[in-house]
C-alpha atoms as a PDB file:
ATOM      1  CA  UNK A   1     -47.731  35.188  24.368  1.00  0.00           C
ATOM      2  CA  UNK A   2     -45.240  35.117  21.786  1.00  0.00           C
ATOM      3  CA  UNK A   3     -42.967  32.268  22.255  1.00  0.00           C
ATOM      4  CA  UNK A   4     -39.356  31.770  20.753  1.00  0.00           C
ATOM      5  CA  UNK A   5     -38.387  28.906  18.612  1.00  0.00           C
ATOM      6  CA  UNK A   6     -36.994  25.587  20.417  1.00  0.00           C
ATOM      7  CA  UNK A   7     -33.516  24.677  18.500  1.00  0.00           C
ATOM      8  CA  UNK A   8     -34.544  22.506  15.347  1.00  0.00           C
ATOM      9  CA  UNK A   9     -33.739  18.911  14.709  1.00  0.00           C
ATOM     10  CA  UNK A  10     -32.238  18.303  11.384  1.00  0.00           C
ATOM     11  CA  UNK A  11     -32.908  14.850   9.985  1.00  0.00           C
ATOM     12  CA  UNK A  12     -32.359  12.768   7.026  1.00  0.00           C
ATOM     13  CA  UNK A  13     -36.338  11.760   5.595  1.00  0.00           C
ATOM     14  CA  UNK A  14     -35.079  10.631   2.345  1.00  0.00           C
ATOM     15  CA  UNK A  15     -31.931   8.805   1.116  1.00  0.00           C
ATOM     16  CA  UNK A  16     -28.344   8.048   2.786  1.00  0.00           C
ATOM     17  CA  UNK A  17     -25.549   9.868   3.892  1.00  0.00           C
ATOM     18  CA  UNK A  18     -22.885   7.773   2.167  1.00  0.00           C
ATOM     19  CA  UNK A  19     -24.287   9.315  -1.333  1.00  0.00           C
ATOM     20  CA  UNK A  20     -23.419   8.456  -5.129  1.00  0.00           C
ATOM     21  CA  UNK A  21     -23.557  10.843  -7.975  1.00  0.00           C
ATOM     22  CA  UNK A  22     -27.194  11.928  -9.090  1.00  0.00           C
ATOM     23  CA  UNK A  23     -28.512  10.859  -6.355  1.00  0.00           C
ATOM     24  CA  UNK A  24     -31.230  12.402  -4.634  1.00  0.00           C
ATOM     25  CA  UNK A  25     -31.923  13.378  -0.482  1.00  0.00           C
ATOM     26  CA  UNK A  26     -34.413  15.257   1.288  1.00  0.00           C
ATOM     27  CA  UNK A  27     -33.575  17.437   4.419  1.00  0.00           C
ATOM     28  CA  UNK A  28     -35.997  17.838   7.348  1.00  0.00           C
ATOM     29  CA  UNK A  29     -35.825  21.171   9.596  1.00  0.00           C
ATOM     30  CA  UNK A  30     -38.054  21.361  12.313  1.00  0.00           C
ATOM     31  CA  UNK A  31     -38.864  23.256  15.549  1.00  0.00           C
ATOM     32  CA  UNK A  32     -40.868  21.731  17.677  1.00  0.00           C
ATOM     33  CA  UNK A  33     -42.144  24.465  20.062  1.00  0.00           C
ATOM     34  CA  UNK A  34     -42.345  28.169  19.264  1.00  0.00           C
ATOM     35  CA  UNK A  35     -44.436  30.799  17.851  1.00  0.00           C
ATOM     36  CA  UNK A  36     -45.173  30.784  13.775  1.00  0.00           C
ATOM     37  CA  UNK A  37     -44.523  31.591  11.468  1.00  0.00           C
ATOM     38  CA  UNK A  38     -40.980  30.567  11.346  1.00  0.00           C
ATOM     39  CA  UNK A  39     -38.592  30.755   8.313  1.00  0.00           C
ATOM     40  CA  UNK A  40     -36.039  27.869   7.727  1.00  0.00           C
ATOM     41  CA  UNK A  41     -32.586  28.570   6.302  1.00  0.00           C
ATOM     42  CA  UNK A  42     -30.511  25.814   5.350  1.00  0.00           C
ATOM     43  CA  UNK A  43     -26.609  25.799   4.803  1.00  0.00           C
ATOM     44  CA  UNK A  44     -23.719  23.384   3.257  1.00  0.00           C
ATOM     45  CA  UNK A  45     -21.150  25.080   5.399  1.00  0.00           C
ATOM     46  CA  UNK A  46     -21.449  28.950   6.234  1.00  0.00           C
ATOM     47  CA  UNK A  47     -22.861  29.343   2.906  1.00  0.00           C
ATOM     48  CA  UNK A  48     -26.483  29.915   2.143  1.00  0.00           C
ATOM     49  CA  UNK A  49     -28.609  27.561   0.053  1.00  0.00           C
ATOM     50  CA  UNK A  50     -32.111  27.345   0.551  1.00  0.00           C
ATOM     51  CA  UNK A  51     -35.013  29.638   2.683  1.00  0.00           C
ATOM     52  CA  UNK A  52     -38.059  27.991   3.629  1.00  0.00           C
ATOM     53  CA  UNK A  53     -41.653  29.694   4.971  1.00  0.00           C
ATOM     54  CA  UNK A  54     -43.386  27.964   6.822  1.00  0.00           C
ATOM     55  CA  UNK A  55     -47.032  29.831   8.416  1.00  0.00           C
ATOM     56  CA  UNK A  56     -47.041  27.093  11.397  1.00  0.00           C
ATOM     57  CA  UNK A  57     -44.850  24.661  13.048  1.00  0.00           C
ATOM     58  CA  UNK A  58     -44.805  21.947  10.043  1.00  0.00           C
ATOM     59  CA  UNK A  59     -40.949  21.306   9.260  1.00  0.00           C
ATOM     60  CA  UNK A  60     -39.277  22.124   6.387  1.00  0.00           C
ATOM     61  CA  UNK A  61     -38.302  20.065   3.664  1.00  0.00           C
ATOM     62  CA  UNK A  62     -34.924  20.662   1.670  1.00  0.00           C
ATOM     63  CA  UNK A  63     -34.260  18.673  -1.271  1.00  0.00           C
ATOM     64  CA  UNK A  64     -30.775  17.958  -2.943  1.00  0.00           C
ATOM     65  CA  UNK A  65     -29.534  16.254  -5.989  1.00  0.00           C
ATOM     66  CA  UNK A  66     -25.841  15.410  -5.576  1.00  0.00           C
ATOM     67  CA  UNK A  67     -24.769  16.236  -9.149  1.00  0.00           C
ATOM     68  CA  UNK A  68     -20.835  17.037  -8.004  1.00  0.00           C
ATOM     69  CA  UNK A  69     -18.335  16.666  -5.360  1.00  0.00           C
ATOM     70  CA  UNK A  70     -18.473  19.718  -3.960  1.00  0.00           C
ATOM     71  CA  UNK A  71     -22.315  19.373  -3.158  1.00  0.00           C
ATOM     72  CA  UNK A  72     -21.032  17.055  -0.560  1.00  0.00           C
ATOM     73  CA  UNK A  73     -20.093  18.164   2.843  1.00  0.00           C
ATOM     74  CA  UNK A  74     -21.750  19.405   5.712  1.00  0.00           C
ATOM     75  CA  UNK A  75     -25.401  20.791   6.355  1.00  0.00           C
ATOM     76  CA  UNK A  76     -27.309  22.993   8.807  1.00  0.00           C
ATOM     77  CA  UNK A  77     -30.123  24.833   9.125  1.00  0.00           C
ATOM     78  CA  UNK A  78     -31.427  27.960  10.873  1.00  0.00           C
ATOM     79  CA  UNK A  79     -35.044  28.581  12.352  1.00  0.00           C
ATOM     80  CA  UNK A  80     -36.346  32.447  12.779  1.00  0.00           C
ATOM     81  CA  UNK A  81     -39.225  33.816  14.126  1.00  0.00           C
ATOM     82  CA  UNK A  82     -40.302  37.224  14.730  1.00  0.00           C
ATOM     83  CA  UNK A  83     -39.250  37.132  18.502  1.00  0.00           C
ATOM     84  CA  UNK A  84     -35.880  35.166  17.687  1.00  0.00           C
ATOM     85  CA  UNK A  85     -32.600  37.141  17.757  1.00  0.00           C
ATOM     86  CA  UNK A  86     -30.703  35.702  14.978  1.00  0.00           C
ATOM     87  CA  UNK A  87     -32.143  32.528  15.269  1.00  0.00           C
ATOM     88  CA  UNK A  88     -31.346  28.962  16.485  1.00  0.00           C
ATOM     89  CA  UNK A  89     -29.429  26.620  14.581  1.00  0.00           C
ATOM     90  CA  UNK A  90     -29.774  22.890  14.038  1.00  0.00           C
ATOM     91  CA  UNK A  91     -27.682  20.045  14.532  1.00  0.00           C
ATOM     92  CA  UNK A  92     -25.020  19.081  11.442  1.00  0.00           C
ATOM     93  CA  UNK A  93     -25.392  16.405   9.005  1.00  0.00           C
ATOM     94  CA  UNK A  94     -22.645  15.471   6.751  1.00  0.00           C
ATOM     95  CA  UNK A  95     -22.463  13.642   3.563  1.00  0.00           C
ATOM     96  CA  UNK A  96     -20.114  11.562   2.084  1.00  0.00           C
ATOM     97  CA  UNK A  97     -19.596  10.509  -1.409  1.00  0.00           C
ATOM     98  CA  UNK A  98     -18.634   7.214  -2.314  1.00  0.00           C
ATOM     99  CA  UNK A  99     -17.769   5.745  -6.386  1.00  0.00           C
ATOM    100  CA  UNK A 100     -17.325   2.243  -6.993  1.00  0.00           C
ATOM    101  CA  UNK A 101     -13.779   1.192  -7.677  1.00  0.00           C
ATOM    102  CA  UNK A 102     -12.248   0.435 -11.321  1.00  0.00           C
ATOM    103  CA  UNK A 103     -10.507  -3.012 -11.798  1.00  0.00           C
ATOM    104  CA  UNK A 104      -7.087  -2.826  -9.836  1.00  0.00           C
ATOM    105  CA  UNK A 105      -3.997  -3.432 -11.853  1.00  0.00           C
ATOM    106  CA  UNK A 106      -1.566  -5.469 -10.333  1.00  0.00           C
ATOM    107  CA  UNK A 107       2.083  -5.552 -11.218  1.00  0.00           C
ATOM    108  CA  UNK A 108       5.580  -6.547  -9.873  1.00  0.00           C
ATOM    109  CA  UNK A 109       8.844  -4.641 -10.243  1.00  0.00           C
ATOM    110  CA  UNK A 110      10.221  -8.053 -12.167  1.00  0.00           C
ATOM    111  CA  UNK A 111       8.311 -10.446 -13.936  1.00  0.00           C
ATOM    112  CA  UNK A 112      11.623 -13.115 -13.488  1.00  0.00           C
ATOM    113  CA  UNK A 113      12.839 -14.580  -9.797  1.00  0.00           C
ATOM    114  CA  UNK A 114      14.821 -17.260  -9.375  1.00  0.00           C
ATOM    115  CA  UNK A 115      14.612 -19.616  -6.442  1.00  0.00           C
ATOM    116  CA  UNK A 116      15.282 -18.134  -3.425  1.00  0.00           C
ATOM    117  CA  UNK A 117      14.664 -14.286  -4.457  1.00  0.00           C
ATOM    118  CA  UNK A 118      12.393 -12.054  -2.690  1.00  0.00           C
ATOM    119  CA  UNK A 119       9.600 -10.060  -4.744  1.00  0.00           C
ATOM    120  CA  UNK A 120       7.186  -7.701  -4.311  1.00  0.00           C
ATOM    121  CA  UNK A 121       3.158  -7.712  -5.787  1.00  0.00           C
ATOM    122  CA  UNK A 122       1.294  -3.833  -5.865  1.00  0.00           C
ATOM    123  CA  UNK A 123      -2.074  -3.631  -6.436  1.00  0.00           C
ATOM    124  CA  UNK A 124      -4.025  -0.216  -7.364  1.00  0.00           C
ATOM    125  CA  UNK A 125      -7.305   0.612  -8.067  1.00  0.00           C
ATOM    126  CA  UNK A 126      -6.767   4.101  -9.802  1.00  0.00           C
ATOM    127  CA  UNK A 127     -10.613   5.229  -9.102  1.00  0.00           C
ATOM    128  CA  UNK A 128     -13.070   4.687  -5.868  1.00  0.00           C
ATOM    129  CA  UNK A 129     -13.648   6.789  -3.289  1.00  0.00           C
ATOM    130  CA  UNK A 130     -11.828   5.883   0.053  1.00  0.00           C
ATOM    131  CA  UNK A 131     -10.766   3.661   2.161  1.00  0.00           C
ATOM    132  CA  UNK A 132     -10.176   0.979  -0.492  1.00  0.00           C
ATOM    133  CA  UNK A 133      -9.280  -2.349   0.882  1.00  0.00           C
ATOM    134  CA  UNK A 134      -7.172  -5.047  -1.199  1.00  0.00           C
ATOM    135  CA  UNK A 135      -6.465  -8.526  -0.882  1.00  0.00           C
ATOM    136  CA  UNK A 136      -4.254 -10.882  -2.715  1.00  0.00           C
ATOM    137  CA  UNK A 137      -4.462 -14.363  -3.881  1.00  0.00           C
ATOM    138  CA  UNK A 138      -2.359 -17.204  -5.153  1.00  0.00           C
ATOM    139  CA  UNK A 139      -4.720 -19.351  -7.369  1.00  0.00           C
ATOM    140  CA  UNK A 140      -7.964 -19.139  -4.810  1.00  0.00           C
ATOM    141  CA  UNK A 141      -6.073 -19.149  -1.929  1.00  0.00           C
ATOM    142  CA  UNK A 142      -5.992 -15.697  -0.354  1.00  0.00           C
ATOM    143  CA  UNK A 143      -2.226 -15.291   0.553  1.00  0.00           C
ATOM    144  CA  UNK A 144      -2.634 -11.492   2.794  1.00  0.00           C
ATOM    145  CA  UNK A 145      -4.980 -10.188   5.526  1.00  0.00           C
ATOM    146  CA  UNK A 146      -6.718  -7.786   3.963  1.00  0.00           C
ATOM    147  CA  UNK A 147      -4.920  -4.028   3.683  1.00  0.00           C
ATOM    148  CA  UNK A 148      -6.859  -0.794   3.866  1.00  0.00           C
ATOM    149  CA  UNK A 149      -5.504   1.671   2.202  1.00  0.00           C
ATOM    150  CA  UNK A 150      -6.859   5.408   3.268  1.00  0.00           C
ATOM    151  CA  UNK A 151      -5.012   7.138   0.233  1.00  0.00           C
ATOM    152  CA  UNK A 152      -4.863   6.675  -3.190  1.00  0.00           C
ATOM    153  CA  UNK A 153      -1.442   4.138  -2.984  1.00  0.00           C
ATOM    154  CA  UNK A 154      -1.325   0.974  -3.943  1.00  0.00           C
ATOM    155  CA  UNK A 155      -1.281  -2.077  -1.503  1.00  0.00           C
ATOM    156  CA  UNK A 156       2.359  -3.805  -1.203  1.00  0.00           C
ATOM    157  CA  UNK A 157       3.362  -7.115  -0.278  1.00  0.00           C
ATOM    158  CA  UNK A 158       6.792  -9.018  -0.344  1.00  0.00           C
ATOM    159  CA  UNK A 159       6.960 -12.451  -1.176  1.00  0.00           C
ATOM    160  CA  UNK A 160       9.388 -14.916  -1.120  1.00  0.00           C
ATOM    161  CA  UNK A 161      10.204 -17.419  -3.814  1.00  0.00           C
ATOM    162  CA  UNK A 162      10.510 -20.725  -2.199  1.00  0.00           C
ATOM    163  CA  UNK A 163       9.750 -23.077  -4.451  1.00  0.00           C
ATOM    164  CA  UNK A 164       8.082 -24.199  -8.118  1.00  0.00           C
ATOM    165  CA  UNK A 165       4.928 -24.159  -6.616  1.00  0.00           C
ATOM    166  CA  UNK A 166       5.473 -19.991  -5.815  1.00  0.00           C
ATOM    167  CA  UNK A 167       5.668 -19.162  -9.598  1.00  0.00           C
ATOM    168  CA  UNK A 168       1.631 -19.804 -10.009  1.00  0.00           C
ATOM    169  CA  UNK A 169      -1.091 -17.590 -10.876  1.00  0.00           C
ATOM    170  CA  UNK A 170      -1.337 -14.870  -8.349  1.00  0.00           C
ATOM    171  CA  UNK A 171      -4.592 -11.833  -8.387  1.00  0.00           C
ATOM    172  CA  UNK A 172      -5.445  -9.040  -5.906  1.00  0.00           C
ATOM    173  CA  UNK A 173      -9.163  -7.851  -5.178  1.00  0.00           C
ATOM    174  CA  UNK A 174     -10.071  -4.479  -4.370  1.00  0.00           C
ATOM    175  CA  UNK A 175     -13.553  -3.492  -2.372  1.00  0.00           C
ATOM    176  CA  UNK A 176     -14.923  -0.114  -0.612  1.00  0.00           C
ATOM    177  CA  UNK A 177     -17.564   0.993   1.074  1.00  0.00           C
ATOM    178  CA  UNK A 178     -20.044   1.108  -1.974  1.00  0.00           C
ATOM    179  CA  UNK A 179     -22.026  -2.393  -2.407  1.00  0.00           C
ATOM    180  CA  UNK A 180     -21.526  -5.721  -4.368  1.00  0.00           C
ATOM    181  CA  UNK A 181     -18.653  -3.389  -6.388  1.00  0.00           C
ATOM    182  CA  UNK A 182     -15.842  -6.313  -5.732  1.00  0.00           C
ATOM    183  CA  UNK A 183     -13.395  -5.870  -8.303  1.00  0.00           C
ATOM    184  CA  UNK A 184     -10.399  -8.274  -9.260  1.00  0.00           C
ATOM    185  CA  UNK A 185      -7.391  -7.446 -11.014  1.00  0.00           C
ATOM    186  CA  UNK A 186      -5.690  -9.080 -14.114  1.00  0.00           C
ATOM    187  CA  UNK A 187      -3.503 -12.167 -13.322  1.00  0.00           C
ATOM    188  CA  UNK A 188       0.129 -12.302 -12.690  1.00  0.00           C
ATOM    189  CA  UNK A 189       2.684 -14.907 -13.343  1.00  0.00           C
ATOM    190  CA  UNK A 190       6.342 -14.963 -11.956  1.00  0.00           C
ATOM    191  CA  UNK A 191       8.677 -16.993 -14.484  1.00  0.00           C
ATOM    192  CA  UNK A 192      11.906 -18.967 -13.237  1.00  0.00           C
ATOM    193  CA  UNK A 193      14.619 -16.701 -14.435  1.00  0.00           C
ATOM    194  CA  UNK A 194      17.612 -18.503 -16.301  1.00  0.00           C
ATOM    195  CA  UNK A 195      20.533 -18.787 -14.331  1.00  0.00           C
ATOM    196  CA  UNK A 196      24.166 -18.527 -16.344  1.00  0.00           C
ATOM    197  CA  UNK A 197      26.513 -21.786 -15.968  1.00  0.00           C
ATOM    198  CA  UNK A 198      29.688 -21.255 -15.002  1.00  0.00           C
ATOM    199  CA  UNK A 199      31.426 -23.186 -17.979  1.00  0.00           C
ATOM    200  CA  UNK A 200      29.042 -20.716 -20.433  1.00  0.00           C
ATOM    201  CA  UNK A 201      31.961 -18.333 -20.869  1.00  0.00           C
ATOM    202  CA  UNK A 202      34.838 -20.908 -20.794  1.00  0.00           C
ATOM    203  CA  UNK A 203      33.127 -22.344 -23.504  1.00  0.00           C
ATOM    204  CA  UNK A 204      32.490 -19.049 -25.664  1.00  0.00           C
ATOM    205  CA  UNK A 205      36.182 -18.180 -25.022  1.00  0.00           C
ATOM    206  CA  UNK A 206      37.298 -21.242 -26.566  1.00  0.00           C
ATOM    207  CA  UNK A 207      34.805 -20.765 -29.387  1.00  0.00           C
ATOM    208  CA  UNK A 208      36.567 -17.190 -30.139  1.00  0.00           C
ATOM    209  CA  UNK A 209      40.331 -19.063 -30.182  1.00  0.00           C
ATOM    210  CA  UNK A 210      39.398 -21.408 -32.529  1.00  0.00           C
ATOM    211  CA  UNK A 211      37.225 -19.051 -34.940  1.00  0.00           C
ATOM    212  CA  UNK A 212      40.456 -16.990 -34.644  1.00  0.00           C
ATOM    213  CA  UNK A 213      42.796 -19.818 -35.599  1.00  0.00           C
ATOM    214  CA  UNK A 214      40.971 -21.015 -38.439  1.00  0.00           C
ATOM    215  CA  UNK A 215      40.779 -17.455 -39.167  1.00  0.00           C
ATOM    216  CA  UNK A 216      44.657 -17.170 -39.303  1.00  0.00           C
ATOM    217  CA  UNK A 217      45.076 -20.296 -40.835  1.00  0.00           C
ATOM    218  CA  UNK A 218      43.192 -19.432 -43.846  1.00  0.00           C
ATOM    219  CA  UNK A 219      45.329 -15.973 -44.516  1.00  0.00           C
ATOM    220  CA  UNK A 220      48.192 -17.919 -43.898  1.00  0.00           C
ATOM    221  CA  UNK A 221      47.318 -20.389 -46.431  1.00  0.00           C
ATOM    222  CA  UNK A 222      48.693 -17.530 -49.443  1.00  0.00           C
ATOM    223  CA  UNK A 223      51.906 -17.336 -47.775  1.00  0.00           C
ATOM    224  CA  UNK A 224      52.982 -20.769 -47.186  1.00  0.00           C
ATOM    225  CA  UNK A 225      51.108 -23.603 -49.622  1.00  0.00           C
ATOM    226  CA  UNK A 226      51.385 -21.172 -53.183  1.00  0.00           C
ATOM    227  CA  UNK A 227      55.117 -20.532 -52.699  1.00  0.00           C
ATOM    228  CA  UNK A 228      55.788 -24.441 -51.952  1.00  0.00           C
ATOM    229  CA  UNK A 229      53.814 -25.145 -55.222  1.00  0.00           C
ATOM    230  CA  UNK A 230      55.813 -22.876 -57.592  1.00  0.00           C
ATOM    231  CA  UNK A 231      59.151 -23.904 -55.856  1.00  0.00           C
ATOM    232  CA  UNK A 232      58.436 -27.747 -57.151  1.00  0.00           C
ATOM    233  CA  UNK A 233      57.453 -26.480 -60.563  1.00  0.00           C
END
């Protein structure tokens, strides 16, 4: 007796679901129990891609190349047979793409503290696919628990300039999900900032009275010392 199709299993046979660009999967769609022959649909979404006939219960195969981000996403398929009232679908399988991460950039708002002065480091990887997860460093020492960022912001911390020893060399590293891609950024340096005595402008007020007085002196010189000279001829 005709028999109708048992709901198919859809399975990854081939490749990952954390996929990179060009990269290549194979889909598996397959009823176990039913009557052939049965015809496999498979969708990304509600939207058609592939049909598959099949004269017997083997499964079948979809193949995908993952040449953009829209070809990501999730995947279903269908199994009909002539009994089958608009068929039974499959379980869902959804793929994820993942890019490695360019070299973070890390930066400060000021490049000058003095002692004393809070600061803040960001660090930004501008491409990767997400979460990205940063951590920063003084020399080798890491100097942060590592902070995962789910959007594309940059990673903040506040620091606060204690001593000489806190104007080093400081670095961030950024990793994600796709492997040995740990990326580290340029270096940064804080420099001591010069701080303004407090005789500096006594001083340069000083500077300007005399500059003026010799200044004065030297019109006045016309006025007073030629006169005097002619008077004693």
């Amino acid at each position: 007796f005709p028999e109708m199709l048992s709901n198919p299993r859809l399975i990854l046979v081939q490749g990952t679901l954390n996929v990179m660009m060009k990269q290549n999967v194979t889909l598996s769609c397959h009823s176990d129990s039913g009557s052939p022959p049965v015809t496999y649909t498979f969708f990304k979404h509600s939207q058609k891609v592939a049909t598959l006939y099949r004269p017997d219960l083997t499964p079948g195969l979809f193949n995908l190349t993952i040449n953009a981000a829209s070809d990501v996403g999730e995947y279903k398929c269908k199994a009909e047979n002539n009994i089958s009232s608009g068929g039974k679908y499959s379980n869902s399988l959804n793929f994820t793409l993942i890019e490695p991460i360019s070299k973070p950039v890390l930066s400060s708002p000021t490049s000058q503290a003095k002692k004393g002065q809070n600061v803040t480091l960001s660090c930004l990887s501008e491409n990767g696919s997400l979460p990205i997860t940063y951590v920063f460093f003084k020399g080798k020492q890491g100097i942060s628990p590592p902070v995962k960022m789910q959007k594309k912001e940059a990673a903040v911390i506040f620091l606060l300039i204690n001593s000489s020893s806190d104007f080093g060399t400081y670095k961030c590293k950024a990793e994600n999900s796709f492997r040995n891609n740990t990326k580290y950024s340029n270096s940064f340096n804080f420099t001591l900032a010069e701080e303004r005595s407090h005789s500096q402008p006594l001083i340069i007020s000083l500077g300007l009275i005399l500059l003026l007085f010799i200044i004065g002196f030297a019109l006045a010189i016309p006025f007073f010392i030629i006169p005097s000279y002619k008077a004693s001829e």
